[in-house]
C-alpha atoms as a PDB file:
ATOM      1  CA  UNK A   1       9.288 -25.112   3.205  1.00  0.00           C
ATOM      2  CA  UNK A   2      12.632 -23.851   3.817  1.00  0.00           C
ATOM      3  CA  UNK A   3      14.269 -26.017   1.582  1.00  0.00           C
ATOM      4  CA  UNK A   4      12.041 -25.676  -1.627  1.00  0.00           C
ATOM      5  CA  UNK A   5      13.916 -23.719  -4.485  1.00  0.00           C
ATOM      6  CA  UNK A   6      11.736 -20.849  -4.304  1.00  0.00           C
ATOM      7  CA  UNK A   7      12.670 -20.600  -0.450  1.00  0.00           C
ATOM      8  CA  UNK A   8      16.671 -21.102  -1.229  1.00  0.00           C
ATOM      9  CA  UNK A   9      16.456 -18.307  -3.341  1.00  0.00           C
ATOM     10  CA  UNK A  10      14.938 -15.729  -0.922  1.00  0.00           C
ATOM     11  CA  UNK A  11      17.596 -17.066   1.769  1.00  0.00           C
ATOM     12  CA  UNK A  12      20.382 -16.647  -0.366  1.00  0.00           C
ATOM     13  CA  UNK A  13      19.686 -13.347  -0.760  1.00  0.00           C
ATOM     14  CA  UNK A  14      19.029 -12.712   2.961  1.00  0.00           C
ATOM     15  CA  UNK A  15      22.171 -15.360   4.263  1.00  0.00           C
ATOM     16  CA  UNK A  16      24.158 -12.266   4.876  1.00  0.00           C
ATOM     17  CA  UNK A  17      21.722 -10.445   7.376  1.00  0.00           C
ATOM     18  CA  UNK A  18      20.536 -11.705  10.841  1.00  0.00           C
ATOM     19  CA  UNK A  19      18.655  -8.751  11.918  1.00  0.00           C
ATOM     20  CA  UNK A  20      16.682  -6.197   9.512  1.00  0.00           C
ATOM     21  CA  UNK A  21      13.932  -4.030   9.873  1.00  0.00           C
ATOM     22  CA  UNK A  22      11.168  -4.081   7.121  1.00  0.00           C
ATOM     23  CA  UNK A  23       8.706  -1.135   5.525  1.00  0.00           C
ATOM     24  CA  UNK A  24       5.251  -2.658   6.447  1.00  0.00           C
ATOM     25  CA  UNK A  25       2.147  -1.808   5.076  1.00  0.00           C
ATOM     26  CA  UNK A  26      -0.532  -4.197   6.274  1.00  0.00           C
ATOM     27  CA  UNK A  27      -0.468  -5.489   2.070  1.00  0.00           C
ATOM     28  CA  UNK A  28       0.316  -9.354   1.172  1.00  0.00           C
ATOM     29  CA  UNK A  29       3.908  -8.136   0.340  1.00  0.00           C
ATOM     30  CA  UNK A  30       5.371  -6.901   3.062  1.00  0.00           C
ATOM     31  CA  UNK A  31       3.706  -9.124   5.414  1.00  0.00           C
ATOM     32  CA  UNK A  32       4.664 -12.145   3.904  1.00  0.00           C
ATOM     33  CA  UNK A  33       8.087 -11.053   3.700  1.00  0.00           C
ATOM     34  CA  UNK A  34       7.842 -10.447   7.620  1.00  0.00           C
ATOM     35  CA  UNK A  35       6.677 -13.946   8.523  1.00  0.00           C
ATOM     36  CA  UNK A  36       9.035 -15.692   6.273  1.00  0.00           C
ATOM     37  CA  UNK A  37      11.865 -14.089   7.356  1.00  0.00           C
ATOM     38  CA  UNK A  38      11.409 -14.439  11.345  1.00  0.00           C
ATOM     39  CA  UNK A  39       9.189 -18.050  10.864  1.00  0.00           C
ATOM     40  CA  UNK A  40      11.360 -19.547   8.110  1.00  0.00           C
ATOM     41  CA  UNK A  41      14.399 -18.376   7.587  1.00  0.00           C
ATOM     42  CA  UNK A  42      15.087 -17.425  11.546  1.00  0.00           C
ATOM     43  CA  UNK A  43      15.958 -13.349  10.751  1.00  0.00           C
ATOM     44  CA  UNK A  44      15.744 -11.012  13.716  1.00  0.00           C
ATOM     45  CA  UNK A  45      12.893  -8.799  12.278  1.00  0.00           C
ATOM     46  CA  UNK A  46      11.514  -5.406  13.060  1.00  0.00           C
ATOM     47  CA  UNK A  47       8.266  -4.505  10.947  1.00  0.00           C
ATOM     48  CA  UNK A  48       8.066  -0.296  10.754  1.00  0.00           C
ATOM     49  CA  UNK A  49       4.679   1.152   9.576  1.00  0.00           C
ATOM     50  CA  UNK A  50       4.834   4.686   8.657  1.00  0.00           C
ATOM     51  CA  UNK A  51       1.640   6.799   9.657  1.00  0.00           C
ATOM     52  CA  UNK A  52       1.499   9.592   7.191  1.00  0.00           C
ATOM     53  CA  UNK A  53      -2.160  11.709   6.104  1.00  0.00           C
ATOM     54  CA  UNK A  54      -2.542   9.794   3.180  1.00  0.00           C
ATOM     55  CA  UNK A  55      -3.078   6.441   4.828  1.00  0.00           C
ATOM     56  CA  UNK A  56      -6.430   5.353   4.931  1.00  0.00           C
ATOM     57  CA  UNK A  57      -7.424   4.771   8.388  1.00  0.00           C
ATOM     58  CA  UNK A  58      -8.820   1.822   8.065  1.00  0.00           C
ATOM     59  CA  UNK A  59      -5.575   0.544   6.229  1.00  0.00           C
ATOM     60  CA  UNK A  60      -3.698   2.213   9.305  1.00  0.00           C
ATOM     61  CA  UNK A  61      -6.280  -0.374  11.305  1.00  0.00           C
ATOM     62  CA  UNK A  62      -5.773  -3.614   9.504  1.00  0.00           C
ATOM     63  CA  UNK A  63      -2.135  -2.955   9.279  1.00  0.00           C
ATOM     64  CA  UNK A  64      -1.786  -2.954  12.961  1.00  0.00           C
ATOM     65  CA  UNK A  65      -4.364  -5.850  13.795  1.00  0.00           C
ATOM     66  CA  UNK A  66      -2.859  -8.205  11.929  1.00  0.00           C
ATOM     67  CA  UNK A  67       0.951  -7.547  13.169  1.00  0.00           C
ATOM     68  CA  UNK A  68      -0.541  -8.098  16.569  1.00  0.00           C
ATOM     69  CA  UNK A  69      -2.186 -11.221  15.137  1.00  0.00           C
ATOM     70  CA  UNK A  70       0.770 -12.717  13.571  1.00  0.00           C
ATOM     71  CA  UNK A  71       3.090 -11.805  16.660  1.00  0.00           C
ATOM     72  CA  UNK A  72       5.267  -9.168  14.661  1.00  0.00           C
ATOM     73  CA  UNK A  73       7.463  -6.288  16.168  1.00  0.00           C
ATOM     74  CA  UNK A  74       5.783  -3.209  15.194  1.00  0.00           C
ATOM     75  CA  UNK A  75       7.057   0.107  15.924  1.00  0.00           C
ATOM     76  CA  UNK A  76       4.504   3.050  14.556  1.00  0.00           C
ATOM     77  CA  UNK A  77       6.658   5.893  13.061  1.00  0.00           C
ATOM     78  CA  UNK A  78       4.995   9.425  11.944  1.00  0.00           C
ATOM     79  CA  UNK A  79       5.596  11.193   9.039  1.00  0.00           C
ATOM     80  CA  UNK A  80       4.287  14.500   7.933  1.00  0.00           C
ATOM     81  CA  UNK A  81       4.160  14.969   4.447  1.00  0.00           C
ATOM     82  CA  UNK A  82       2.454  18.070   4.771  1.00  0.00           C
ATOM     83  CA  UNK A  83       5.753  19.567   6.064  1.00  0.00           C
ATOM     84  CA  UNK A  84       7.150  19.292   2.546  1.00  0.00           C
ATOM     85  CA  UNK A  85       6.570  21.327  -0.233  1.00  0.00           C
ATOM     86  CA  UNK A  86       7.444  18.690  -3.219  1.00  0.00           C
ATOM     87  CA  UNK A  87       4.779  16.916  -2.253  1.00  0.00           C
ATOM     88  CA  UNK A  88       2.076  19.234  -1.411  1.00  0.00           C
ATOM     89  CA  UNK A  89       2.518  20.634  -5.082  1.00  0.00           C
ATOM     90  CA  UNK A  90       1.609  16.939  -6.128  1.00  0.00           C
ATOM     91  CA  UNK A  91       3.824  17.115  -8.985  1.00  0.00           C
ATOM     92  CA  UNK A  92       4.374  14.254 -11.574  1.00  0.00           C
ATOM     93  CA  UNK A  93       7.610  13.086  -9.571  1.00  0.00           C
ATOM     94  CA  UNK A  94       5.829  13.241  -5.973  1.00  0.00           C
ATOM     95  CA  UNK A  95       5.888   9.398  -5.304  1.00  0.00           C
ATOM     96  CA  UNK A  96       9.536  10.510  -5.106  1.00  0.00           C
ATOM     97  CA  UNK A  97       9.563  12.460  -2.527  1.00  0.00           C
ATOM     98  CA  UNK A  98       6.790  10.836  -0.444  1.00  0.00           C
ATOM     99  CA  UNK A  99       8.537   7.351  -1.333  1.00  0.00           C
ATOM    100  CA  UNK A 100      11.713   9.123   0.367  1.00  0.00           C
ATOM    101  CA  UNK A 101      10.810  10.942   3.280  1.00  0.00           C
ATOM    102  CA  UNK A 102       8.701   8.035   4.132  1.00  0.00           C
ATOM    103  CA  UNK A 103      11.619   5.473   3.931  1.00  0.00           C
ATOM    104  CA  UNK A 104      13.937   7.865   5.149  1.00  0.00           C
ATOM    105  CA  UNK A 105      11.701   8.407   8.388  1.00  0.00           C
ATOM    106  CA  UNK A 106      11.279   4.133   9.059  1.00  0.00           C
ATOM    107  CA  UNK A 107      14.906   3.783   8.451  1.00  0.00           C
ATOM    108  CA  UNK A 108      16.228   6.381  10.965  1.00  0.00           C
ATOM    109  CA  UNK A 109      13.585   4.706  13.617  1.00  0.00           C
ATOM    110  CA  UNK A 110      14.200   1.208  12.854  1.00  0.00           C
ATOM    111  CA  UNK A 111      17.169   1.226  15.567  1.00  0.00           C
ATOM    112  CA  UNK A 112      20.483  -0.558  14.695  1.00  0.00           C
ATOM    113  CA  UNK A 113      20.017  -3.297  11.795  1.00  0.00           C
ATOM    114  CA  UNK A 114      21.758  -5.021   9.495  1.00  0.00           C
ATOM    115  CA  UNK A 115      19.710  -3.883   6.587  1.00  0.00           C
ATOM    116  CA  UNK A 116      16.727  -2.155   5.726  1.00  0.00           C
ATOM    117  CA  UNK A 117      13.838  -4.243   3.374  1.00  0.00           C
ATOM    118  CA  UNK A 118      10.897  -3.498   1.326  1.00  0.00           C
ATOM    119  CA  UNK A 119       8.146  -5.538  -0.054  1.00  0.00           C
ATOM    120  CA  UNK A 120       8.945  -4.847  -4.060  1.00  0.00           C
ATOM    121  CA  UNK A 121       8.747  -7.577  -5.841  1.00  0.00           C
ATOM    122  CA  UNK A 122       9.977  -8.730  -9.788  1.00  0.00           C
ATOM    123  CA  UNK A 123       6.787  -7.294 -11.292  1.00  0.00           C
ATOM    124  CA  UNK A 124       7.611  -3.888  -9.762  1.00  0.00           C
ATOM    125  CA  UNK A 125      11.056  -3.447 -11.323  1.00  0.00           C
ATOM    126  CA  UNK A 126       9.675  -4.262 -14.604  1.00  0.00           C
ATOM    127  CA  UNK A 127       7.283  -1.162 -14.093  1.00  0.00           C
ATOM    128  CA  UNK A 128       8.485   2.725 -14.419  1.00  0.00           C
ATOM    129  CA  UNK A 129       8.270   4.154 -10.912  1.00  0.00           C
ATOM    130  CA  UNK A 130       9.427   7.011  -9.521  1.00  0.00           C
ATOM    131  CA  UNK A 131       9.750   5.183  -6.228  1.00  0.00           C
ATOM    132  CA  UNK A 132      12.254   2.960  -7.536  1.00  0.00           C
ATOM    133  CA  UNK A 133      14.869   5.627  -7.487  1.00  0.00           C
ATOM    134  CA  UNK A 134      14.290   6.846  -3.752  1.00  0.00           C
ATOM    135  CA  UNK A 135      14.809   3.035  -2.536  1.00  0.00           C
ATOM    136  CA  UNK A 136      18.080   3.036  -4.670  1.00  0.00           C
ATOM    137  CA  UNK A 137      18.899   6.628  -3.157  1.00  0.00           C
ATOM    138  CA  UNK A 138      18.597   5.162   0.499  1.00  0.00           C
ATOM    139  CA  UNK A 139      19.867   1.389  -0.232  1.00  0.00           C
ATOM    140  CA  UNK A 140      16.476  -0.393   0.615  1.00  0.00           C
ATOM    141  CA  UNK A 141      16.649  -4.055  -0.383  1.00  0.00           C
ATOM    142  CA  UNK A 142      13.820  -5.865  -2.147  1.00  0.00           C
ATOM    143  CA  UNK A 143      14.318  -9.586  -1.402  1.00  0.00           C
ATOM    144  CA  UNK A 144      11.188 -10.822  -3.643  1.00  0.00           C
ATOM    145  CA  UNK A 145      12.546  -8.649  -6.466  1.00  0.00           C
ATOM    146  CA  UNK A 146      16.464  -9.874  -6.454  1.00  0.00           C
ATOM    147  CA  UNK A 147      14.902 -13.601  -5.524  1.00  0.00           C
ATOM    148  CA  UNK A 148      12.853 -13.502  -8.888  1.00  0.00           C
ATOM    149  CA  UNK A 149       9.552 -13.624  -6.759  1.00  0.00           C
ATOM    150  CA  UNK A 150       6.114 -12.470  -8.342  1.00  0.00           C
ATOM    151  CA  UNK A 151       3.410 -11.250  -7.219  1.00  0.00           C
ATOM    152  CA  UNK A 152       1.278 -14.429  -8.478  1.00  0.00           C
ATOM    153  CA  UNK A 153       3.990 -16.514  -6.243  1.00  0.00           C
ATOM    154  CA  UNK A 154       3.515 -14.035  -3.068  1.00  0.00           C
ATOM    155  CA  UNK A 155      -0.096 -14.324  -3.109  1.00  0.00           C
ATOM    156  CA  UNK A 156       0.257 -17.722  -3.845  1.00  0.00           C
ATOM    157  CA  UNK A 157       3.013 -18.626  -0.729  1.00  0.00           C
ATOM    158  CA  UNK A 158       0.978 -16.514   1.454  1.00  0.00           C
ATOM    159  CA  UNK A 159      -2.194 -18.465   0.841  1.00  0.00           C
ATOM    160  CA  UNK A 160      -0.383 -21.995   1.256  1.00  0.00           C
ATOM    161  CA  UNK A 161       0.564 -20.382   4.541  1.00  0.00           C
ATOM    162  CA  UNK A 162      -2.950 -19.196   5.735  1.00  0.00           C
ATOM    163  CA  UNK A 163      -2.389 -15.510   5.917  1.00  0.00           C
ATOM    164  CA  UNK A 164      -5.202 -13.956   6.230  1.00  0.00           C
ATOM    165  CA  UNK A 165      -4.771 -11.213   3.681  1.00  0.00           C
ATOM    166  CA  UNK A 166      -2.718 -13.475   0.766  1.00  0.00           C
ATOM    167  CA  UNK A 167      -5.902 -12.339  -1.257  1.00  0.00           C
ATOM    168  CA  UNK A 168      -6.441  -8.784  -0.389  1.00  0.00           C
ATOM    169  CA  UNK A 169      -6.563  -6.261  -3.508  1.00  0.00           C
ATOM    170  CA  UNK A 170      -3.471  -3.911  -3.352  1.00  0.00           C
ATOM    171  CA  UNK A 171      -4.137  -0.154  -2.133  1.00  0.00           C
ATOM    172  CA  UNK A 172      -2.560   3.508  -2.956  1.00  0.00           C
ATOM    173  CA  UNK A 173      -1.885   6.012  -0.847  1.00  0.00           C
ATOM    174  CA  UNK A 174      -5.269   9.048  -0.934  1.00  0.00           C
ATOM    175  CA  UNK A 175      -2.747  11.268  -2.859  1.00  0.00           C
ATOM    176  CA  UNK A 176      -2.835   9.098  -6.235  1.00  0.00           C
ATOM    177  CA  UNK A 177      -6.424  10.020  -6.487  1.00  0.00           C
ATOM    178  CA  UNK A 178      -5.794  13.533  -6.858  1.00  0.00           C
ATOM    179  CA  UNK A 179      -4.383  14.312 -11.088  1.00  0.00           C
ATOM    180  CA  UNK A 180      -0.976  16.081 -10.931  1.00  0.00           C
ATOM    181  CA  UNK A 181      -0.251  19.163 -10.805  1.00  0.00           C
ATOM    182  CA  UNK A 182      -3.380  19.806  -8.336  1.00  0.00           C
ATOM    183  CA  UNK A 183      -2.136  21.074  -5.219  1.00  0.00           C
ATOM    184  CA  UNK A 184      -2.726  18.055  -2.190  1.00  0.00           C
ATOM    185  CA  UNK A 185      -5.125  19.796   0.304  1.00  0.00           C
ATOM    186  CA  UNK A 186      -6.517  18.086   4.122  1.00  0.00           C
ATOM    187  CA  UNK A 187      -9.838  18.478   2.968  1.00  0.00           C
ATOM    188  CA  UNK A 188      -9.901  17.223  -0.294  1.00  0.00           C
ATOM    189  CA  UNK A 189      -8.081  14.056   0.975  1.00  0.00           C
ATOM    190  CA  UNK A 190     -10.548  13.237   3.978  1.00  0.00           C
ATOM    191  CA  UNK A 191     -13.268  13.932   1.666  1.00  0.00           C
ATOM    192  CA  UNK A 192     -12.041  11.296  -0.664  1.00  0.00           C
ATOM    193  CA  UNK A 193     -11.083   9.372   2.445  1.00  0.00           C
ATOM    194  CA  UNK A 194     -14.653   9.367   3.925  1.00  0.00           C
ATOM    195  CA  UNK A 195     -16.031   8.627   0.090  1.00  0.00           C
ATOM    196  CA  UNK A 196     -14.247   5.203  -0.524  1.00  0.00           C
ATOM    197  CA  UNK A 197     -15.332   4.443   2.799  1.00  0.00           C
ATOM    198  CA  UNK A 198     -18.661   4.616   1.874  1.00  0.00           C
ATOM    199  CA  UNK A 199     -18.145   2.278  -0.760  1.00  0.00           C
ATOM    200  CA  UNK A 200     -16.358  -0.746   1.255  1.00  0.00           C
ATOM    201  CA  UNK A 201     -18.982  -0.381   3.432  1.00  0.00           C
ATOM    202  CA  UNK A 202     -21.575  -0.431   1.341  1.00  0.00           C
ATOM    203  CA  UNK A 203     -19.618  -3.781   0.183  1.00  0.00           C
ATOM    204  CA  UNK A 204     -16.597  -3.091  -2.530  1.00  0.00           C
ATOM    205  CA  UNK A 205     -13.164  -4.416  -2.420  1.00  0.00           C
ATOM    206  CA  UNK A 206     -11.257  -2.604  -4.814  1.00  0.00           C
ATOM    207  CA  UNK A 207     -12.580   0.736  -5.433  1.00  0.00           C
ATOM    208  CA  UNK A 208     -10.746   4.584  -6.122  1.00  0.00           C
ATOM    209  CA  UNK A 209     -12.642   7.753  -6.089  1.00  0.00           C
ATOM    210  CA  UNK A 210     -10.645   9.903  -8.102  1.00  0.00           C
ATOM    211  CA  UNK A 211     -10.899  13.822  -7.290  1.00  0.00           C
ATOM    212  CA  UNK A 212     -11.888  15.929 -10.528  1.00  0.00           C
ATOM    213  CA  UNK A 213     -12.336  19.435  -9.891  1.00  0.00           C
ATOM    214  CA  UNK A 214     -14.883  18.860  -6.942  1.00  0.00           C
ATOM    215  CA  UNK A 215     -16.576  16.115  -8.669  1.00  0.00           C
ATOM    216  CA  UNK A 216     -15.763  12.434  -7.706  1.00  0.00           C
ATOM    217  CA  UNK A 217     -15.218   9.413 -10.454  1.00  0.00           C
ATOM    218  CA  UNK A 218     -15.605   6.321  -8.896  1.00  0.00           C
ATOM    219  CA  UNK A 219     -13.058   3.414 -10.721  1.00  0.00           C
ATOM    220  CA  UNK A 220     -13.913  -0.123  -9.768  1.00  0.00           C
ATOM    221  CA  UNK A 221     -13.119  -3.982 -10.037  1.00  0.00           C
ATOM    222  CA  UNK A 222     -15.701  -5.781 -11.830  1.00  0.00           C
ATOM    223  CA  UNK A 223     -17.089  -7.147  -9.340  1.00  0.00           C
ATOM    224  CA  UNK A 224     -17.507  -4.006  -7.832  1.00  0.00           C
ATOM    225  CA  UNK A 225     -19.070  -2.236 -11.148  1.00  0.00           C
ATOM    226  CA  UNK A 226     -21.889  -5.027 -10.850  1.00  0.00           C
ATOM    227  CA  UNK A 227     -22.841  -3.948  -7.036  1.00  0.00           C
ATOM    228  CA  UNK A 228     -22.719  -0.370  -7.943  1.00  0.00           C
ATOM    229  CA  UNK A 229     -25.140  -0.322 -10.648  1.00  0.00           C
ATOM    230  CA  UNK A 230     -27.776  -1.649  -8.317  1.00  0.00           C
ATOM    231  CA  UNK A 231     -30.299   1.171  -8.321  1.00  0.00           C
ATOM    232  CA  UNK A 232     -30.652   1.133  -4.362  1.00  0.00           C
ATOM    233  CA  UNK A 233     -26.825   1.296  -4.085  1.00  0.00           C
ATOM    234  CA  UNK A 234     -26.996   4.539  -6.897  1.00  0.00           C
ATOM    235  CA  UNK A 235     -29.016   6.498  -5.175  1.00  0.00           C
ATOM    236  CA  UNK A 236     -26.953   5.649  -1.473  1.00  0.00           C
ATOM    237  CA  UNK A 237     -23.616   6.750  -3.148  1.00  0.00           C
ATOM    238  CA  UNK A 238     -25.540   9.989  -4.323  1.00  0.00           C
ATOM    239  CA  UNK A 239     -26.850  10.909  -1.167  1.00  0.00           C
ATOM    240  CA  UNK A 240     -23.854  10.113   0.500  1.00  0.00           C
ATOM    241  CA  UNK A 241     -21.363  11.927  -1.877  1.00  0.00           C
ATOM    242  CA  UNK A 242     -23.955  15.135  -2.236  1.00  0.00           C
ATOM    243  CA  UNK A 243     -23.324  14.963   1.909  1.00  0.00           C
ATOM    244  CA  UNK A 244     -19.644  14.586   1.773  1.00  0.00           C
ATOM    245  CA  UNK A 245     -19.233  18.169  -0.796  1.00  0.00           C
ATOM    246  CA  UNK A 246     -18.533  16.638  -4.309  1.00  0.00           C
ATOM    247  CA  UNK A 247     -20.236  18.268  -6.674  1.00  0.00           C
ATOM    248  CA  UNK A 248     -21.134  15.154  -8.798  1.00  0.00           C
ATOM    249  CA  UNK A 249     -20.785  11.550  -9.401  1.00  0.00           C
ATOM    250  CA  UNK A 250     -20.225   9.102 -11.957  1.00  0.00           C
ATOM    251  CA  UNK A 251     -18.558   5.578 -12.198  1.00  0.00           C
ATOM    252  CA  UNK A 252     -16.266   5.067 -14.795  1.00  0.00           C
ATOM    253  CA  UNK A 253     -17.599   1.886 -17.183  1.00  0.00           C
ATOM    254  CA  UNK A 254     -13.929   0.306 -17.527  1.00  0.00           C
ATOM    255  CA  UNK A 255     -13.102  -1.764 -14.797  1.00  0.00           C
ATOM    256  CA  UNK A 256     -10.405  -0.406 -12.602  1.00  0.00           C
ATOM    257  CA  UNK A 257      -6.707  -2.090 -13.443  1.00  0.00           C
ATOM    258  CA  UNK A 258      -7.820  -2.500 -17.293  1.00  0.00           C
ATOM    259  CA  UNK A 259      -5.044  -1.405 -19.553  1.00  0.00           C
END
């Protein structure tokens, strides 16, 4: 595999580094980027996974599981995010400062490397993000994204390689459920935390339950919109919502991801 094009152009961006430390999230991204750089192209590799309030446990979970199960060298850093007032105001630029402060924290606690690497790949740069900036602010490198590499070819790679999540749907940190300019809060979070919970257990993938003034709107693959409609499932989202505080429920018609 080493030697296919796709492969020459993802070492040629990392031939100058032999050790590097990498922002893991548990996601197809990042952990394909970890396995091909210590199984493939032989790179010292350090895989840093930031524990912050608005990670899902169960993400938190996964994450770890499957860096033991892959053999990776995982060091668990903390971030509190709560400590910062930019982002607790949730204004439109706080992806920003979350995006930085989270970085910033991995980077300091990565130990001495010869560069510091993120999952990004092309498809990100071609979107406007307000996390682009912080990874230019601390010099993270993208290796997909200055390799060319999609996110059709990551999922792809990491399916030809049997990892176990090449097909999982890609998640968001709690706080993007909550509309701008609405102050973040510990319970609101945990209740939306505990909600989408609910609904992968009750069998969804790729769900969001978006916070609207103490009511919950529940956005949903298509897949997902089939299983919720189920009256039996209705009425267990209801009860269990009602439970959780939200003041109502509905399930937005248009699957989630549609333009």
């Amino acid at each position: 595999m080493k030697n296919n094009p796709e492969m020459k152009e993802l070492g040629a961006v990392m031939a100058p580094f032999h050790s590097v430390a990498v922002a893991y999230s548990g996601g197809v991204d990042s952990t394909l980027l970890v396995h091909l750089l210590q199984r493939v192209l032989g790179v010292r590799v350090r895989a840093c996974l930031a524990r912050t309030p608005f990670l899902h446990a169960r993400e938190e979970k996964d994450a770890r599981a499957l860096a033991q199960r892959l053999g990776f060298d995982l060091t668990l850093v903390d971030v509190d995010l709560w400590a910062l007032p930019a982002v607790k105001a949730n204004p439109r630029d706080r992806c920003y400062h979350c995006k930085k402060a989270i970085l910033g924290s991995l980077r300091s606690a990565s130990g001495p490397v010869d560069a510091f690497l993120d999952g990004s790949h092309a498809g990100d740069l071609k979107e406007e993000r307000a996390g682009r900036k912080a990874l230019e602010e601390l010099g993270v490198i993208s290796p997909f994204a200055q390799a060319g590499w999609t996110k059709a070819r990551i999922r792809e790679t990491a399916r030809k390689l049997g990892l176990p999540n090449w097909d999982k749907p890609s998640q968001s940190c709690l706080a993007t459920r909550v509309p701008h300019g609405t102050p973040l809060d510990p319970g609101i979070l945990a209740r939306i935390e505990r909600a989408e919970e609910t609904l992968w257990n009750l069998g969804c993938r790729q769900i969001r339950v978006r916070w609207d003034k103490g009511t919950a709107r529940i956005q949903a693959a298509p897949q997902d919109l089939l299983l919720l409609a189920e009256p039996g499932v209705k009425a267990r989202i209801l009860e269990e919502f009602t439970r959780l505080g939200f003041s109502g429920v509905s399930v937005d018609p248009v699957p989630y991801g549609t333009p």
